[in-house]
Protein backbone atom coordinates (compact mmCIF):
# COMPACT_ATOMS: atom_id res chain seq x y z
CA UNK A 1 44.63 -2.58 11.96
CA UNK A 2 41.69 -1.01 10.61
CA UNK A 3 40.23 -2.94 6.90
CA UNK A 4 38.03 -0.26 4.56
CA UNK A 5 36.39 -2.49 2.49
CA UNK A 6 33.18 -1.44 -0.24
CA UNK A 7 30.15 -2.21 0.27
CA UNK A 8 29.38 -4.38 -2.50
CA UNK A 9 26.62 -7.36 -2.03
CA UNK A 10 23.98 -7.80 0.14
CA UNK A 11 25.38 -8.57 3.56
CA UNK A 12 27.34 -6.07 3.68
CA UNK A 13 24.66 -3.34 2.59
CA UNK A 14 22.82 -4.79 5.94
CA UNK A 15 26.02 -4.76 8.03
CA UNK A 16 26.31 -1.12 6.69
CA UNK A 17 22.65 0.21 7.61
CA UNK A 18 22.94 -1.64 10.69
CA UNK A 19 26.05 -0.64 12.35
CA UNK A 20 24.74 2.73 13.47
CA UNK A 21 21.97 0.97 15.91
CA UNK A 22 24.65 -1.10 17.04
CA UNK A 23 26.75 1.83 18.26
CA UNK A 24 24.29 3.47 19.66
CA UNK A 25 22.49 0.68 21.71
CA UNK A 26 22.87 2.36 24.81
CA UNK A 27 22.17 5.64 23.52
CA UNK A 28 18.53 6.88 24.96
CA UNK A 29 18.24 9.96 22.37
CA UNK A 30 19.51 8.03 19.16
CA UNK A 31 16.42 6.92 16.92
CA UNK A 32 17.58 4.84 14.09
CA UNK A 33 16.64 4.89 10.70
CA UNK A 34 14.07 2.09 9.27
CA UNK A 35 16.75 -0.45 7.65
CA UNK A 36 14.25 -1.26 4.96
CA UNK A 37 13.97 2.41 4.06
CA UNK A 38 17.70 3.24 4.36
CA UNK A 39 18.08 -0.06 1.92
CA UNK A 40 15.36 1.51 -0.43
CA UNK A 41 17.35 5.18 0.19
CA UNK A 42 20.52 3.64 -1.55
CA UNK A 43 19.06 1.40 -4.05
CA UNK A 44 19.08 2.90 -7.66
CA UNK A 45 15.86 1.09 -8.88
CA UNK A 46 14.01 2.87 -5.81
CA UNK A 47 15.12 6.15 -5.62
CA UNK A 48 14.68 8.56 -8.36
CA UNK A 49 17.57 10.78 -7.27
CA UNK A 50 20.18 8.19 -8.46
CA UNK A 51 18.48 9.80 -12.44
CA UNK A 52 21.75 12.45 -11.62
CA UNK A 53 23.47 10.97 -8.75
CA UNK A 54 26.24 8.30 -7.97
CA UNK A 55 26.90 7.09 -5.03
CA UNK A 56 29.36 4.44 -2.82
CA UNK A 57 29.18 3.20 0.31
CA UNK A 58 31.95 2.06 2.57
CA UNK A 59 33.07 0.06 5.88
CA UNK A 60 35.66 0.03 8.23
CA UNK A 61 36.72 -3.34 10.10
CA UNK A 62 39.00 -4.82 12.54
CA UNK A 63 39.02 -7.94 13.30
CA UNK A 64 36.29 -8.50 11.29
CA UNK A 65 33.81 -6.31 13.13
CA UNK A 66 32.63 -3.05 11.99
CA UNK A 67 33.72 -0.16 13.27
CA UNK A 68 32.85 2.61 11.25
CA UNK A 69 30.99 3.60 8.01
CA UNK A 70 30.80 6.26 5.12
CA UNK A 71 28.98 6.84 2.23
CA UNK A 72 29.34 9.41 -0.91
CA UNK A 73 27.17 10.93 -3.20
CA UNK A 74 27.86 12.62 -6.22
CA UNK A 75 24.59 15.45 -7.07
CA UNK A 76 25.60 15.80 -10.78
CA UNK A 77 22.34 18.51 -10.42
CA UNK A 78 23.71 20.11 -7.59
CA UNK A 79 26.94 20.44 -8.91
CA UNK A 80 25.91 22.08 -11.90
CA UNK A 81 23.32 24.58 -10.48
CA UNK A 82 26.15 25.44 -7.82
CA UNK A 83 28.82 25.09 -10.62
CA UNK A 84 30.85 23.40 -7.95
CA UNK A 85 33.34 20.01 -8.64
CA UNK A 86 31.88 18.68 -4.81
CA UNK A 87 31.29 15.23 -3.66
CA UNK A 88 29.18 14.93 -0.76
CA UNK A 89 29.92 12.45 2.46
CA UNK A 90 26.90 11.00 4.08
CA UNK A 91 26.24 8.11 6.98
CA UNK A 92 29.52 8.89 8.43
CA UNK A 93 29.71 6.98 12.10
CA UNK A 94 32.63 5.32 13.48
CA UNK A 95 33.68 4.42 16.96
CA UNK A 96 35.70 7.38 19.01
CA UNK A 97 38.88 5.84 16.99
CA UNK A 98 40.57 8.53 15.19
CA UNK A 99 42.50 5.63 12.91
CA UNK A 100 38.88 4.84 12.19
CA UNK A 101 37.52 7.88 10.95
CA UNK A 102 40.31 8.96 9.07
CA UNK A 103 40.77 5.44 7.13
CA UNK A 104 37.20 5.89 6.48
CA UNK A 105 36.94 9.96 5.52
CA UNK A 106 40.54 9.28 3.34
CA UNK A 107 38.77 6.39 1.05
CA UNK A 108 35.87 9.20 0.39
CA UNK A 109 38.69 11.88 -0.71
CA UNK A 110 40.31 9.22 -2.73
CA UNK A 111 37.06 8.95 -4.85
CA UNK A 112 36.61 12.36 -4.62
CA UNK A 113 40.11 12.70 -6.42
CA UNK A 114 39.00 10.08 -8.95
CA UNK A 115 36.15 12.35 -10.04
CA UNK A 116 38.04 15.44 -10.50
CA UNK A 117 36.78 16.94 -7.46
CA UNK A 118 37.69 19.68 -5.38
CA UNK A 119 35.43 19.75 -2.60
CA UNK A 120 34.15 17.33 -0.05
CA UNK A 121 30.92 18.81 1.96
CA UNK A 122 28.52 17.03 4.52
CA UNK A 123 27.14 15.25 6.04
CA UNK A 124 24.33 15.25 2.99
CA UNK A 125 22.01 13.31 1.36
CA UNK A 126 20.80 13.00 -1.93
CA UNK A 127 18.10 16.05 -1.60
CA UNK A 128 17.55 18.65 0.98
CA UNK A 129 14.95 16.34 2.62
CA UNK A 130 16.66 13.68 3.37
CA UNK A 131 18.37 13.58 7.18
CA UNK A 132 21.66 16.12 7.03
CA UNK A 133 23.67 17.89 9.33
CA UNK A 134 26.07 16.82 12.05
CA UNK A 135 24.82 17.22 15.68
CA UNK A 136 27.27 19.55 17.52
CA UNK A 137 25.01 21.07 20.17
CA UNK A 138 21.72 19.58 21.72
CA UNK A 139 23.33 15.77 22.32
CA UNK A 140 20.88 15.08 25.62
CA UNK A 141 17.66 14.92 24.20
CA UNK A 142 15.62 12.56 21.70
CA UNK A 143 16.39 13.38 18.07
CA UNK A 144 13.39 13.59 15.80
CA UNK A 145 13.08 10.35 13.24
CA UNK A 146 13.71 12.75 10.24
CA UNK A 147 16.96 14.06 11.66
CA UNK A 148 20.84 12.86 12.75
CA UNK A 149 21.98 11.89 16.57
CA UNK A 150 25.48 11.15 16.92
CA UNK A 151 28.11 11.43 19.68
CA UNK A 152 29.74 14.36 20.63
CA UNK A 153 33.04 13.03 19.83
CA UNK A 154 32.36 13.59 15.90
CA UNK A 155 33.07 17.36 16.11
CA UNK A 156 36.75 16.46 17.18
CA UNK A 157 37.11 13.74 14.80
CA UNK A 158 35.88 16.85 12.12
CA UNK A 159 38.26 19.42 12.93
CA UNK A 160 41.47 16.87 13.55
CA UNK A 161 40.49 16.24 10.31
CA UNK A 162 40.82 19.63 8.57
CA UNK A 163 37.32 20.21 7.73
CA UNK A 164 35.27 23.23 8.55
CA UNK A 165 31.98 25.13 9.12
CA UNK A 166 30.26 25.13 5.58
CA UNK A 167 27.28 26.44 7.21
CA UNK A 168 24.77 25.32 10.27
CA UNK A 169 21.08 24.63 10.95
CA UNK A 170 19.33 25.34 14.01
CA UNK A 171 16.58 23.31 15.33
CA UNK A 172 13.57 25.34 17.98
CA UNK A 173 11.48 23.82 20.82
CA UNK A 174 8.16 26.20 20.70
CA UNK A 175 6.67 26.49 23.90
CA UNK A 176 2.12 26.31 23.59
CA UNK A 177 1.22 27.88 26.96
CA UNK A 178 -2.59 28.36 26.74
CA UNK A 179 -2.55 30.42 23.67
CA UNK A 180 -1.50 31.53 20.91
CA UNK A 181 0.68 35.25 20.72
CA UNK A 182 -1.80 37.99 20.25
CA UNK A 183 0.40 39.35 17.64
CA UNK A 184 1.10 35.96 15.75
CA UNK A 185 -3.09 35.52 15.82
CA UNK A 186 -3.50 38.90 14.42
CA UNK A 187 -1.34 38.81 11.67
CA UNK A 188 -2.89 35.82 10.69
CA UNK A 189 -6.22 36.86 10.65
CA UNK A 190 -5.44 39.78 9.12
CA UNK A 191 -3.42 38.00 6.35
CA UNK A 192 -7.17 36.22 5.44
CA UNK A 193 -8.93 39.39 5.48
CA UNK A 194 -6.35 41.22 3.13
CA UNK A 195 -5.03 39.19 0.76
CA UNK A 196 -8.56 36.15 0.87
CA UNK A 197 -5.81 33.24 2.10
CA UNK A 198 -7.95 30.16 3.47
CA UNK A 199 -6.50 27.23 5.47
CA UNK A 200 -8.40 24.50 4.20
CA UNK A 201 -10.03 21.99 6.35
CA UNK A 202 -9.58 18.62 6.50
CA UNK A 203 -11.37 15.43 8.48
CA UNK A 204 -9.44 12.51 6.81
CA UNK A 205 -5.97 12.33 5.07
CA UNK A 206 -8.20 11.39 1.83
CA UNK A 207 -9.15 14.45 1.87
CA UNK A 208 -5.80 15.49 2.40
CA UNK A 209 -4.40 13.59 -0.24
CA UNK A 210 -4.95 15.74 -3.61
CA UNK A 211 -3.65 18.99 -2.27
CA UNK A 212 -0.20 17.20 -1.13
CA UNK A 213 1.30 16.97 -4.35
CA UNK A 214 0.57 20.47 -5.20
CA UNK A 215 1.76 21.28 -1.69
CA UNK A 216 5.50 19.28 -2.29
CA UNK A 217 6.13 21.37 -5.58
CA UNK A 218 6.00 24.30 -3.55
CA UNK A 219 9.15 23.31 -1.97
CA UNK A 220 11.24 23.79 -5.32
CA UNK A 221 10.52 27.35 -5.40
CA UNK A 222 10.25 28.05 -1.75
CA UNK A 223 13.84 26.68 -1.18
CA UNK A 224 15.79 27.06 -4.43
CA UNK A 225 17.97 30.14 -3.26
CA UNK A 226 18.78 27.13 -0.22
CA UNK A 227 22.59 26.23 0.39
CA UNK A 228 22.88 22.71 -1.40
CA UNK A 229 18.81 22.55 -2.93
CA UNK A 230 17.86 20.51 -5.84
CA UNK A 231 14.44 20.31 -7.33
CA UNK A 232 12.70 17.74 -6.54
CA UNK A 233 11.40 15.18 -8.91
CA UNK A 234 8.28 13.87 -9.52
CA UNK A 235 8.96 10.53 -8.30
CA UNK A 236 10.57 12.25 -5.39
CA UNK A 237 7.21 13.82 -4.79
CA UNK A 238 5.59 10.96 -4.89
CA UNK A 239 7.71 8.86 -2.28
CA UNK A 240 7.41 12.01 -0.17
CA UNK A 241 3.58 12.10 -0.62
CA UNK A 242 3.71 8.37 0.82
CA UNK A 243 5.25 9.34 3.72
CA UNK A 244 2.80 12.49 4.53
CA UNK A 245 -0.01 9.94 4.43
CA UNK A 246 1.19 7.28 6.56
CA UNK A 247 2.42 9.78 9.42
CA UNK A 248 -0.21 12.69 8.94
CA UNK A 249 -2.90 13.86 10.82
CA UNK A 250 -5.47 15.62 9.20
CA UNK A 251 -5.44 18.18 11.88
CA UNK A 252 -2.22 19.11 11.41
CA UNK A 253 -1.95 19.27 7.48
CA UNK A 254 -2.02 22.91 7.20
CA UNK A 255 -2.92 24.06 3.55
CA UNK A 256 -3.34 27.60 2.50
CA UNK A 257 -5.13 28.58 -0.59
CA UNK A 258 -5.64 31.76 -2.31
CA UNK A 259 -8.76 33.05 -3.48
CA UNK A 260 -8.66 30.92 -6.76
CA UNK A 261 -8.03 27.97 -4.48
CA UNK A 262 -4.70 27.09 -5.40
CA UNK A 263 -2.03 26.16 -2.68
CA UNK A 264 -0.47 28.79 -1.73
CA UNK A 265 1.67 27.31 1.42
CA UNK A 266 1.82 23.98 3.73
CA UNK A 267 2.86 23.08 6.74
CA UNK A 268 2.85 19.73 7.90
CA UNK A 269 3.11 18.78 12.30
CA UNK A 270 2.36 15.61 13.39
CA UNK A 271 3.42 13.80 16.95
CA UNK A 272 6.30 12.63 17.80
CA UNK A 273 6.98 8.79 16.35
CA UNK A 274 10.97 9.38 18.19
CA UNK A 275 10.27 7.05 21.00
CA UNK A 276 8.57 3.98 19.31
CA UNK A 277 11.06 4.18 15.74
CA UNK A 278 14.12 3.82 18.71
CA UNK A 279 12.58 1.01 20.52
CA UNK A 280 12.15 -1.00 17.24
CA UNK A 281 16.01 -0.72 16.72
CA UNK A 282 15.48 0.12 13.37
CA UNK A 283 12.64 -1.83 12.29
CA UNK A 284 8.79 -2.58 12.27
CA UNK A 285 6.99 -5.50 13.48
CA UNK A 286 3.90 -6.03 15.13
CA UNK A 287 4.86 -4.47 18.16
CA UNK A 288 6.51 -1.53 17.17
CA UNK A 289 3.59 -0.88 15.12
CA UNK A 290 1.33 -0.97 18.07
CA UNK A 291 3.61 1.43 19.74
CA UNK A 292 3.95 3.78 16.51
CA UNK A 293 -0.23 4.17 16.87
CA UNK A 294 -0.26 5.03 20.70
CA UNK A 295 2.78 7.67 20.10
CA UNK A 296 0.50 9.07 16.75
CA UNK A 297 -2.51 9.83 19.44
CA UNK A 298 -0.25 11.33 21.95
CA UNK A 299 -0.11 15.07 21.29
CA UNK A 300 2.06 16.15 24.00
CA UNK A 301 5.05 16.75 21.43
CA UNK A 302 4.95 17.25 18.21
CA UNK A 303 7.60 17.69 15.13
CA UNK A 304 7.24 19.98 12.68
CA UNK A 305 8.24 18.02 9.80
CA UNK A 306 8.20 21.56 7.29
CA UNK A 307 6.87 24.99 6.34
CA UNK A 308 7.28 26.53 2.88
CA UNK A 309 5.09 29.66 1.19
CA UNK A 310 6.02 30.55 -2.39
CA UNK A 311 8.28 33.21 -2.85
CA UNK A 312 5.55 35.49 -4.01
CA UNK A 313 3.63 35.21 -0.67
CA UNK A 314 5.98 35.79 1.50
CA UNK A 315 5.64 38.83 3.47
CA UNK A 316 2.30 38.55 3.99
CA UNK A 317 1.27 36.79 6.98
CA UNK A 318 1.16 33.31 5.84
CA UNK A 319 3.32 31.61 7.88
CA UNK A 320 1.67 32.93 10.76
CA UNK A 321 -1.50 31.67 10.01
CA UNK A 322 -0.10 28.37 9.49
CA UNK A 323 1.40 28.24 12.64
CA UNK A 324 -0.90 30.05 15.53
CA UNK A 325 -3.47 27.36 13.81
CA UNK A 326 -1.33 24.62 14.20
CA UNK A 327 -0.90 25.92 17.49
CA UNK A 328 -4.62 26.65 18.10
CA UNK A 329 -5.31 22.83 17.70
CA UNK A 330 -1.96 21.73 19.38
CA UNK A 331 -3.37 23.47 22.57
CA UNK A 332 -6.48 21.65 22.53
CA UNK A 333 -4.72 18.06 22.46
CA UNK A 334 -2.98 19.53 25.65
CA UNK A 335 0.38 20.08 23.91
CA UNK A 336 3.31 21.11 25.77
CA UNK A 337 5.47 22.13 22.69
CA UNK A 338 6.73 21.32 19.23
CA UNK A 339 9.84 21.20 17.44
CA UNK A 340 11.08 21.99 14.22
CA UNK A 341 13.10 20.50 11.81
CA UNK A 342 17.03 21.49 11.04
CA UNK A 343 16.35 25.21 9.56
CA UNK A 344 19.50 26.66 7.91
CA UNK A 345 20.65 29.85 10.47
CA UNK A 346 21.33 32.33 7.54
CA UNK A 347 17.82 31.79 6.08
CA UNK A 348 16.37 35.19 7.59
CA UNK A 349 13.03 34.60 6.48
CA UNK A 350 12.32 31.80 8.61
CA UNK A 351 14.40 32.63 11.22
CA UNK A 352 12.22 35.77 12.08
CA UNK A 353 9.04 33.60 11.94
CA UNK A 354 9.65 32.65 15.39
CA UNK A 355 10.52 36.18 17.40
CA UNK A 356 7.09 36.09 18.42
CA UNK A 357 6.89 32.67 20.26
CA UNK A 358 8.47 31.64 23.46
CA UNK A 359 11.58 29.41 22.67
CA UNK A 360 14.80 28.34 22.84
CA UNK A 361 17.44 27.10 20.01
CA UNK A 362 18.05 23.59 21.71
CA UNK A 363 20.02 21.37 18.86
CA UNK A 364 22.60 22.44 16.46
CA UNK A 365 23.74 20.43 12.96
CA UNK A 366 27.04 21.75 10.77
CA UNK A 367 27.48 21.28 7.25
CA UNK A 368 31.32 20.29 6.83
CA UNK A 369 33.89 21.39 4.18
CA UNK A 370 36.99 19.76 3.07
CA UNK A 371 39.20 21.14 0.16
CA UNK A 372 41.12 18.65 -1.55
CA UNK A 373 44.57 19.14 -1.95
CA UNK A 374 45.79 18.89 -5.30
């Protein structure tokens, strides 16, 4: 018999955060989630986004050992700017136990209910960049830290359920080769000698560090029109800013400014942390710190953590200045490619960025649906 109990004190927060590296253990392309950042993620005096958001988390048991987990947020901003009633499911794992997942997905509707809900969407987090999307293509190969692995067994679970295709992201592997397209380096250059864009130059994330802010606030405007986007706030910025400076490489920071020197566009590469983040199992001590370095000076893949250009820059060769340099200096580190992160596939903009690189589409993430019966 399967128990859903809340998640209510302490040891069950940690039995809740930790499950997922328990299930996948044997997993070679699941990397975890820092447990000390998921337990900041969910804690209201940490996270800024609980100023319009509620949230509950959830396990499943039998015989006292957990076999599944859920958690729900309600976006009282997102709601409103969408004028939606929706409550949004996130951390949803379970064992390939369909008593499991429902138990688990039925307790989320139940609240949903409760709140005068109608719709049930995910999986989401509390802002568009936090992790999001269910894997339903790409299973055998390592996810990035800043995205979702999971079995392909979910997707069944999903549509036994009733739910449906809200919408998908798409994730790219670019190919370097030994240069960058002729095209993709013209319209770049040609984007400086037109419009007076400059990518700014960096030697040291200090110097990095007071164009990030202005960089993040880009995002709001860059991604409003987004399915599911809220603005971010300024604390949000500044957690985000954190990040960017304990990951980044100053090489890879890539700030455009127009001719009054005001940021313009970002985008922000750095390599792959995947492989040491799974072998801590979901946290950091000395030697997973060591190994963290040592992956940060290996250039052979990297992620590309985000691109945005404000709205009123768009069309003009921004983003592929941004990348062929990014690219430029990728190739002299001896890269072999880089990814992206989940990109929604209706967002045309971005999708054509990349018709003039070689390719391929190699992981795929749903946002779910679920109308609640009445």
């Amino acid at each position: 018999m399967v128990e859903v109990r809340e998640v209510l004190c302490r040891k069950d927060r940690k039995r809740f955060f930790k499950f997922p590296i328990d299930l996948y253990r044997d997993s070679e392309y699941f990397v975890p989630n820092l447990i000390a950042d998921e337990m900041g993620t969910f804690n209201p005096g940490h996270n800024p986004a609980f100023a319009y958001s509620e949230c509950r988390l959830w396990i499943a048991e039998r015989n006292g050992k957990v076999v599944g987990r859920i958690g729900a947020i309600l976006n009282k901003a997102a709601n409103e700017k969408e004028n939606a009633r929706q409550l949004r499911f996130t951390r949803y794992d379970f064992v390939d136990d369909y008593e499991v997942s429902k138990a688990l997905f039925d307790t989320a509707v139940a609240w949903a209910r409760e709140l005068g809900m109608t719709e049930l969407r995910g999986p989401l987090g509390f802002s568009n960049l936090d992790q999001q999307g269910m894997l339903i293509d790409g299973f055998e190969q390592m996810d990035m830290y800043i995205t979702i692995y999971n079995y392909p067994y979910y997707k069944e679970h999903m549509e036994r359920l009733g739910l449906e295709k809200k919408w998908d992201w798409v994730e790219r592997k670019i190919f370097c080769g030994n240069e960058v397209p002729e095209r993709v380096a013209r319209m770049g250059a040609l984007c400086q000698e037109r419009y007076g864009y400059r990518l700014k130059e960096f030697k040291s994330m200090s110097e990095v560090k007071p164009y990030i802010n202005e960089a993040m606030r880009i995002i709001n405007t860059a991604f409003e029109k987004l399915h599911g986007i809220v603005p971010l706030s300024d604390k949000q910025i500044a957690n985000y800013t954190k990040l960017v400076m304990l990951v980044g490489n100053p090489e890879y920071c890539l700030i455009v400014t127009n001719p009054e020197d005001k940021v313009v566009a970002f985008g922000f590469m750095a390599p792959s942390i995947s492989n040491a983040i799974r072998r801590g199992h979901g946290r950091i001590g000395p030697l997973t710190l060591i190994r963290l370095f040592e992956d940060l000076r290996d250039h052979t893949h990297l992620d590309m953590y985000m691109i945005a250009v404000r709205p009123e820059d768009h069309l003009k060769g921004i983003e592929s200045l941004i990348l062929g340099e990014g690219m430029r200096r990728a190739i002299r580190h001896n890269c072999a490619d880089f990814q992206t992160g989940p990109m929604q596939e209706d967002n045309i903009k971005i999708q054509n960025v990349w018709k003039h690189w070689e390719h391929i589409i190699h992981r795929r993430r749903r946002c779910w649906t679920y109308n609640i019966p009445e």
